[in-house]
N, C-alpha and C. Protein backbone atom coordinates (compact mmCIF):
# COMPACT_ATOMS: atom_id res chain seq x y z
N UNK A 1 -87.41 173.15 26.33
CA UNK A 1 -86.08 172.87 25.82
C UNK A 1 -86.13 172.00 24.56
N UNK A 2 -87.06 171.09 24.46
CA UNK A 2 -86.97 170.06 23.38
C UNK A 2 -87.21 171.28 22.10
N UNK A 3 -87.81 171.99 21.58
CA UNK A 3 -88.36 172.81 21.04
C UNK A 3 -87.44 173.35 20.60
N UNK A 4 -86.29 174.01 21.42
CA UNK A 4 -85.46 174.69 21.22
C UNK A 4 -84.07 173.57 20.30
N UNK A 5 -84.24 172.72 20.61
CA UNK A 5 -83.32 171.84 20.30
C UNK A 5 -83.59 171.49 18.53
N UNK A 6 -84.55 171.83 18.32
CA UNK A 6 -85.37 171.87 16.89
C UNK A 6 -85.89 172.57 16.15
N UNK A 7 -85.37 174.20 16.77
CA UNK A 7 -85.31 175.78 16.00
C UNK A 7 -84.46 175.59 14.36
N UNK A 8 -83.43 175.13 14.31
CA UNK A 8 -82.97 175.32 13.14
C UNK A 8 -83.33 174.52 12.58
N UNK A 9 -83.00 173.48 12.54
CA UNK A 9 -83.86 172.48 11.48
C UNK A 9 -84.89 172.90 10.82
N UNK A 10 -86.43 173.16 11.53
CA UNK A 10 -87.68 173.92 11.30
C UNK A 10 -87.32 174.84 10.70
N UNK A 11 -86.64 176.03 11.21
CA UNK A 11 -86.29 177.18 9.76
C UNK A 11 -85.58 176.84 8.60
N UNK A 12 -84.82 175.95 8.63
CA UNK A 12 -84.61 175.43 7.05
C UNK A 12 -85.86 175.00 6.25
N UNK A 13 -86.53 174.13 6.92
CA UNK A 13 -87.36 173.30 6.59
C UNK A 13 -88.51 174.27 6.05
N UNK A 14 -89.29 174.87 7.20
CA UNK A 14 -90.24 175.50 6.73
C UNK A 14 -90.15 177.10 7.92
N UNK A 15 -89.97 178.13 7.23
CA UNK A 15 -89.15 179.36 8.26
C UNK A 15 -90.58 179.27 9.29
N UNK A 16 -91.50 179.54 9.44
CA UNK A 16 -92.98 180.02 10.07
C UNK A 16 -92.83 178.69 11.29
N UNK A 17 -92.15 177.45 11.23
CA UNK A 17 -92.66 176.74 11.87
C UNK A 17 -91.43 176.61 12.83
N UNK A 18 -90.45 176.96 12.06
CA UNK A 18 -88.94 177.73 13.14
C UNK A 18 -89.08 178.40 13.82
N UNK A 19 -89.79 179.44 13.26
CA UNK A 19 -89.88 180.82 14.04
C UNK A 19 -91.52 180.60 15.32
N UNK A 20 -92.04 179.65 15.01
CA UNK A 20 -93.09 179.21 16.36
C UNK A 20 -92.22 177.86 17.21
N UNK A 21 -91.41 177.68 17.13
CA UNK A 21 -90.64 176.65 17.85
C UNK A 21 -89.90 178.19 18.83
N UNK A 22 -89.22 179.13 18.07
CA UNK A 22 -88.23 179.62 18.78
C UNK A 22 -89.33 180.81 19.21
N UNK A 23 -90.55 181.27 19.10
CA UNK A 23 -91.53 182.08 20.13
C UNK A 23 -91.82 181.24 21.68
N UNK A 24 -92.30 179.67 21.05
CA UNK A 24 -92.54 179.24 22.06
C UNK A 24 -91.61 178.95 23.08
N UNK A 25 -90.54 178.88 22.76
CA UNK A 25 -89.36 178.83 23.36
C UNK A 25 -89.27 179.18 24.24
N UNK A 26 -89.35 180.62 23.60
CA UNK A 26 -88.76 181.94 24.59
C UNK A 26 -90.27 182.12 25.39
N UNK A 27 -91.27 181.97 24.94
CA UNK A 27 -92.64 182.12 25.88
C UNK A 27 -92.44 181.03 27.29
N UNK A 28 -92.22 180.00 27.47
CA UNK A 28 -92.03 178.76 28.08
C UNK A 28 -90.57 179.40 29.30
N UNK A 29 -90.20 179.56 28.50
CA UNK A 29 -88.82 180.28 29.50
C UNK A 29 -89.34 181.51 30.36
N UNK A 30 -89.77 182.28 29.91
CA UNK A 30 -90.72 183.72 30.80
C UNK A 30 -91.60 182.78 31.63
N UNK A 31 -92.10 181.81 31.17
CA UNK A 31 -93.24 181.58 32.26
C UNK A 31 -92.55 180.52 32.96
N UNK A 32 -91.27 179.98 33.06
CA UNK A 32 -90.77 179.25 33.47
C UNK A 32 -90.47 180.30 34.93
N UNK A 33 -89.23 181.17 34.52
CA UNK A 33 -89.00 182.13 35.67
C UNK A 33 -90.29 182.91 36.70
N UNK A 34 -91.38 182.86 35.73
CA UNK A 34 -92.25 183.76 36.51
C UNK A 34 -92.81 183.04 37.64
N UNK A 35 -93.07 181.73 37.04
CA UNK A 35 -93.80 180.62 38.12
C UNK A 35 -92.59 180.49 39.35
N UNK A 36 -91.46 180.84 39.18
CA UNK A 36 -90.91 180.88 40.47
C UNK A 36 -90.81 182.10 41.28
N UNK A 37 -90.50 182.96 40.53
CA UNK A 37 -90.27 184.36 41.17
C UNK A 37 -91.79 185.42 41.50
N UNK A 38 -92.51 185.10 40.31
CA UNK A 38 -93.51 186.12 40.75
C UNK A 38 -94.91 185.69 41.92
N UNK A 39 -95.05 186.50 42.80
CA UNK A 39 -95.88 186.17 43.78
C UNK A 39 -97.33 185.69 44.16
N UNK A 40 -98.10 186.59 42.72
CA UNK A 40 -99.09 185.75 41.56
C UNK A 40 -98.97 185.28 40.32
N UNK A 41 -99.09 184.27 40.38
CA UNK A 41 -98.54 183.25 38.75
C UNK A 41 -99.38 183.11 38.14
N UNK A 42 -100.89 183.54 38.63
CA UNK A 42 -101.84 183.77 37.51
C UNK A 42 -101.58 183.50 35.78
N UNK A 43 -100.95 184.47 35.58
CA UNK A 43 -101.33 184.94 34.24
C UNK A 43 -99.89 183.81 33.78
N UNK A 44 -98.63 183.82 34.35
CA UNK A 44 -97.72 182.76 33.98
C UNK A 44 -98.31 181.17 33.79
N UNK A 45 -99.15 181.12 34.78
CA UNK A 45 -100.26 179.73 34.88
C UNK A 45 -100.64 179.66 33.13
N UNK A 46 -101.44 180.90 33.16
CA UNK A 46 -102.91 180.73 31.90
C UNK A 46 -101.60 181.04 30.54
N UNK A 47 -100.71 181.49 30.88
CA UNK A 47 -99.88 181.78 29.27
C UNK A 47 -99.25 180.19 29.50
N UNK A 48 -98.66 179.71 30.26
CA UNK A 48 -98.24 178.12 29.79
C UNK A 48 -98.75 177.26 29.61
N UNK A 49 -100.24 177.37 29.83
CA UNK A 49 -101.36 176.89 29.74
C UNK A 49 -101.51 176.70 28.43
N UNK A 50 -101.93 177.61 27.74
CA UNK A 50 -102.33 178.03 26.52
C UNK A 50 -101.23 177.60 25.62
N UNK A 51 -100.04 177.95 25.47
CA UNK A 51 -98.83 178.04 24.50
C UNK A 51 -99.19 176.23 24.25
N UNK A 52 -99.04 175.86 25.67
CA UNK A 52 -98.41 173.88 25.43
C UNK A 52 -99.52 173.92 24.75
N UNK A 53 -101.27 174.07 25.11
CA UNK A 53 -101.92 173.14 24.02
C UNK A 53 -101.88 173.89 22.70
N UNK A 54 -101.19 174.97 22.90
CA UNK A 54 -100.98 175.82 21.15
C UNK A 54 -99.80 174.66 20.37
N UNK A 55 -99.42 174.15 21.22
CA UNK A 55 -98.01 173.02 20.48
C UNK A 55 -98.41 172.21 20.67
N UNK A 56 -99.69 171.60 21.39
CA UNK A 56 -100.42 170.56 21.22
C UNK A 56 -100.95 169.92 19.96
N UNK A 57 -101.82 170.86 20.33
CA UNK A 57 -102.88 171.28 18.63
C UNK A 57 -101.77 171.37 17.62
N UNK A 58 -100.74 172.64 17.44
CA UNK A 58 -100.21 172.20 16.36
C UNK A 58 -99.46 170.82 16.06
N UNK A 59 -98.51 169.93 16.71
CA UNK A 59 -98.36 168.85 16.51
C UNK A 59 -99.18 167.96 15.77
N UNK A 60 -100.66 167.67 16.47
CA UNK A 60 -101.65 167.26 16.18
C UNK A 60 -102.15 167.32 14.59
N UNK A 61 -102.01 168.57 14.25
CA UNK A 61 -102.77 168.98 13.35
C UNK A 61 -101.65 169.22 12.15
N UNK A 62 -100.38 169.23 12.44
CA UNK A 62 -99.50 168.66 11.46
C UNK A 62 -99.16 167.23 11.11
N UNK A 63 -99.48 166.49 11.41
CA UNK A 63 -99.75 165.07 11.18
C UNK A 63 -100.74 164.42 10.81
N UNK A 64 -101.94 164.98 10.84
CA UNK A 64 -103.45 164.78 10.36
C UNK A 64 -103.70 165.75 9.44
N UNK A 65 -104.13 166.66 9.59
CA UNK A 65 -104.85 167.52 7.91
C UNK A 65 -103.71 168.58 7.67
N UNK A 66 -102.55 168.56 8.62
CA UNK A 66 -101.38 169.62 7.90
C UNK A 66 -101.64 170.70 8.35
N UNK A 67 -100.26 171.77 8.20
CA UNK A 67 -100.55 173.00 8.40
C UNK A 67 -100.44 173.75 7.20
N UNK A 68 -100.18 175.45 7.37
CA UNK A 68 -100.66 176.15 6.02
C UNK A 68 -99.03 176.04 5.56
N UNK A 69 -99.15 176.31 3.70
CA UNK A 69 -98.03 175.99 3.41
C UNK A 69 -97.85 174.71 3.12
N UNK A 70 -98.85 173.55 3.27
CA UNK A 70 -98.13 172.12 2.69
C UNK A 70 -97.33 171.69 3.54
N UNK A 71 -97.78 172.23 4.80
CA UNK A 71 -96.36 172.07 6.26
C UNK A 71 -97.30 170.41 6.51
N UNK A 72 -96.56 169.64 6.68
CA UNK A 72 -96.98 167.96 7.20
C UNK A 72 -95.83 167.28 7.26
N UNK A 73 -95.92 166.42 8.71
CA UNK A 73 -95.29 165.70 9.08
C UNK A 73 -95.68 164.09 9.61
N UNK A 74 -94.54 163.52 8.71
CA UNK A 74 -95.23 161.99 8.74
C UNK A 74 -94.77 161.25 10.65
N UNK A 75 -95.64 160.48 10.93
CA UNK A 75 -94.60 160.27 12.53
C UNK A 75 -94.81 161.05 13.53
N UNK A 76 -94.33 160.49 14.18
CA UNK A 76 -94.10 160.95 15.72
C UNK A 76 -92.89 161.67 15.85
N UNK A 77 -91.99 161.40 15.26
CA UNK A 77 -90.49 162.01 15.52
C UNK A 77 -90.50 161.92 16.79
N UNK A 78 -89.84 160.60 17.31
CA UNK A 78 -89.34 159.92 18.06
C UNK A 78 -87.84 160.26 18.79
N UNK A 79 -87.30 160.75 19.28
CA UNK A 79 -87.84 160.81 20.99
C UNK A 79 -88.96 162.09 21.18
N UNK A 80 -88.12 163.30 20.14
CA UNK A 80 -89.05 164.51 20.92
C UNK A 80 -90.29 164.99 20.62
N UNK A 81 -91.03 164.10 19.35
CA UNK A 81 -92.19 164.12 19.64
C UNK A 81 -93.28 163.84 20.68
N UNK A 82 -93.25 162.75 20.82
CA UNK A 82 -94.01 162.17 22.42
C UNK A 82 -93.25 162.75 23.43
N UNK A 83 -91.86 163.19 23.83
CA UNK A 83 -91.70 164.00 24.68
C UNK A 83 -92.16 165.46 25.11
N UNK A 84 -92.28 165.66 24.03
CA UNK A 84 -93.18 167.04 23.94
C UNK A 84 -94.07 167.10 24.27
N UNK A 85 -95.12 166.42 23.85
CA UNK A 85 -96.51 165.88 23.94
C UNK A 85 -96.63 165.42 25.68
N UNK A 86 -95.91 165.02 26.07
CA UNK A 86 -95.82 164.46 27.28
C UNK A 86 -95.68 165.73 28.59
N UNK A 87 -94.64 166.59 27.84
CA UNK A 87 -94.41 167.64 28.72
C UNK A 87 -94.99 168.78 29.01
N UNK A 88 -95.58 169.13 27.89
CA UNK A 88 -96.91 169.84 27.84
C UNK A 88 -98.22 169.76 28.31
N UNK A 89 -98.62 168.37 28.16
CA UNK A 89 -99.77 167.83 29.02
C UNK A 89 -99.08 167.71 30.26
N UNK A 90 -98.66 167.12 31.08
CA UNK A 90 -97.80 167.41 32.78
C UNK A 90 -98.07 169.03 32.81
N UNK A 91 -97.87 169.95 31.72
CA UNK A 91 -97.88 171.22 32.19
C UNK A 91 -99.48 171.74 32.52
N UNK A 92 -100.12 171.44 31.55
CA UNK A 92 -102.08 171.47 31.58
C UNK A 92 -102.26 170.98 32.68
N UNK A 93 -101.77 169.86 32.83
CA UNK A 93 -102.31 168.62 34.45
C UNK A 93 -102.06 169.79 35.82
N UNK A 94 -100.86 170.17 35.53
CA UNK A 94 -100.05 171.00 36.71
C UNK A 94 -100.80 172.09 37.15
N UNK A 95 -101.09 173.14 36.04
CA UNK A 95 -101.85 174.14 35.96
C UNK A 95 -103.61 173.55 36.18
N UNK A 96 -104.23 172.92 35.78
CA UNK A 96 -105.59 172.34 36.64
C UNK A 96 -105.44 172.00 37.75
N UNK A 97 -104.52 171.40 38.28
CA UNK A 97 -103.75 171.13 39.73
C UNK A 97 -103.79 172.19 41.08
N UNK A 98 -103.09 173.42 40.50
CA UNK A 98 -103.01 174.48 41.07
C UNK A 98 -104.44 174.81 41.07
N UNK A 99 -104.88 175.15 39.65
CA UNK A 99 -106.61 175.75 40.28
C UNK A 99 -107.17 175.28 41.11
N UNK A 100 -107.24 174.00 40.94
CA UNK A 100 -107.81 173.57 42.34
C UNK A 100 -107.29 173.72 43.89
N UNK A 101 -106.51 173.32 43.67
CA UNK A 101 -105.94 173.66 44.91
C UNK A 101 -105.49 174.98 45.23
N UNK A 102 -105.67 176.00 44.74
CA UNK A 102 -105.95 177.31 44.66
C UNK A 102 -107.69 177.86 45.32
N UNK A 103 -108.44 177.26 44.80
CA UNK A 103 -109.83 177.14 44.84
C UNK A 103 -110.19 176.59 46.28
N UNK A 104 -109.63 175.50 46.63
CA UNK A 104 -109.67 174.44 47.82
C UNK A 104 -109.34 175.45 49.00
N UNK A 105 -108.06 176.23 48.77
CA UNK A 105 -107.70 177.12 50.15
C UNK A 105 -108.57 178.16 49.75
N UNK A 106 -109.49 178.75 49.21
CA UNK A 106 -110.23 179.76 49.11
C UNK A 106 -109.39 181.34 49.02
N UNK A 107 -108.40 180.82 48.16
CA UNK A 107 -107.38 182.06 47.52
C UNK A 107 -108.61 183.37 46.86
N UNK A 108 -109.97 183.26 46.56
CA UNK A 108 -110.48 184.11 46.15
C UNK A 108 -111.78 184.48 47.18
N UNK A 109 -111.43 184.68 48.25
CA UNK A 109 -112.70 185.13 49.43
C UNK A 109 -113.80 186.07 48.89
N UNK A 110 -114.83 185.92 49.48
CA UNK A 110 -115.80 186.97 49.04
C UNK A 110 -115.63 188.49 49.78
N UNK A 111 -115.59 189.40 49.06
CA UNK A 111 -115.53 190.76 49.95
C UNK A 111 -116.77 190.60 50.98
N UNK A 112 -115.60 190.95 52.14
CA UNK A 112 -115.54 191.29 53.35
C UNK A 112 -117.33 192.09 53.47
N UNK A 113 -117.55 192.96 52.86
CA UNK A 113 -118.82 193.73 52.61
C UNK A 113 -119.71 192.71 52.23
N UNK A 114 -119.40 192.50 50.98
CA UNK A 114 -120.78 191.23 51.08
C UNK A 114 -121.41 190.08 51.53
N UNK A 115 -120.09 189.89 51.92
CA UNK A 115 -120.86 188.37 52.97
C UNK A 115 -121.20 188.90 54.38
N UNK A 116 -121.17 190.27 54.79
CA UNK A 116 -121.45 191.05 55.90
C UNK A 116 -123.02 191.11 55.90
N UNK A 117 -122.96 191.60 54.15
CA UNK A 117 -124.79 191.87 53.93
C UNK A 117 -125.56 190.63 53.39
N UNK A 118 -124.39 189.53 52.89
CA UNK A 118 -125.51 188.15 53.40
C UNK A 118 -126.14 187.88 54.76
N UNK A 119 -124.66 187.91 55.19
CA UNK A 119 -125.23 187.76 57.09
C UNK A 119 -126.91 188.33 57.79
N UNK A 120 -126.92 189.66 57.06
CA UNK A 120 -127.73 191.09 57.78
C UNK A 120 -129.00 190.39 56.88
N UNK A 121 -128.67 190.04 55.36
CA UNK A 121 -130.20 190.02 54.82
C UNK A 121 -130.45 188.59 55.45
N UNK A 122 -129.50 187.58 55.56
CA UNK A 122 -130.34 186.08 55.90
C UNK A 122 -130.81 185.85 57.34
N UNK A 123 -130.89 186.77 58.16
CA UNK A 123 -130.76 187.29 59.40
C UNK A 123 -132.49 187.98 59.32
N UNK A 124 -132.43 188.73 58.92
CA UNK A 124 -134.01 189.65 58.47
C UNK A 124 -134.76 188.48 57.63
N UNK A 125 -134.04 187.56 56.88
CA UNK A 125 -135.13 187.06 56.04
C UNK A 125 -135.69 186.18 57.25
N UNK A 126 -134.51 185.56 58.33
CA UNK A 126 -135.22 184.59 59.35
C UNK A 126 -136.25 185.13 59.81
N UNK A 127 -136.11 186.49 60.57
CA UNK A 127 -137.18 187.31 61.55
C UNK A 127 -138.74 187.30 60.89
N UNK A 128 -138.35 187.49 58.92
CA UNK A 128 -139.91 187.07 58.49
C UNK A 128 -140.61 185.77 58.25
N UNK A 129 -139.49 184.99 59.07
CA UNK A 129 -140.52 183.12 58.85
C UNK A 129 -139.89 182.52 57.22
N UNK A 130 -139.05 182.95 56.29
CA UNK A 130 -138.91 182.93 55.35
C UNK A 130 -137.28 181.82 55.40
């Protein structure tokens, strides 16, 4: 939402950096709904993942060596800079969160078949003293 709150401005200012305020926007919103509704959030996980530190990095990197175009910004832009920054990382934290605890309940089991033929080979490897 903060993002969105700062679409026009940015297209006056500089159109490319409007028009990645109002992609991410609308990217953040899809993965907003998906993380509730869809039943694997996988890929909603790894796309909100990605976008925040894509607005990470760019923040970052418009305040230090600039972007293309002579795009630079002095500051924090105070409130919704560090709010941004803030909300995005909570989103990275969130999403490492889940993997793990994704990982922890063993959401990715080994097929059924192969840990059958671990069983059978570590079983034969006992019988040879091995």
């Amino acid at each position: 939402m903060l993002h969105t709150l700062l679409i026009q401005d940015h297209l006056e200012e500089m159109f490319y950096i409007g028009v990645l305020f109002a992609v991410g926007s609308a990217v953040m919103l899809v993965v907003a709904v998906a993380l509730v509704m869809v039943r694997r959030p996988m890929v909603a996980w790894v796309t909100g993942a990605l976008v925040s530190l894509g607005m990470i990095a760019g923040f970052l990197l418009s305040r230090t060596v600039g972007l293309p175009n002579g795009y630079y910004e002095d500051g924090w832009e105070a409130p919704y800079g560090p709010l941004s920054l803030l909300v995005e990382g909570v989103f990275v934290l969130a999403f490492l969160t889940w993997l793990g605890v994704r990982e922890e309940e063993g959401a990715a089991p080994e097929p059924r078949h192969r840990a059958a033929h671990e069983r059978t080979a570590s079983r034969s490897d006992l019988s040879k003293g091995w």
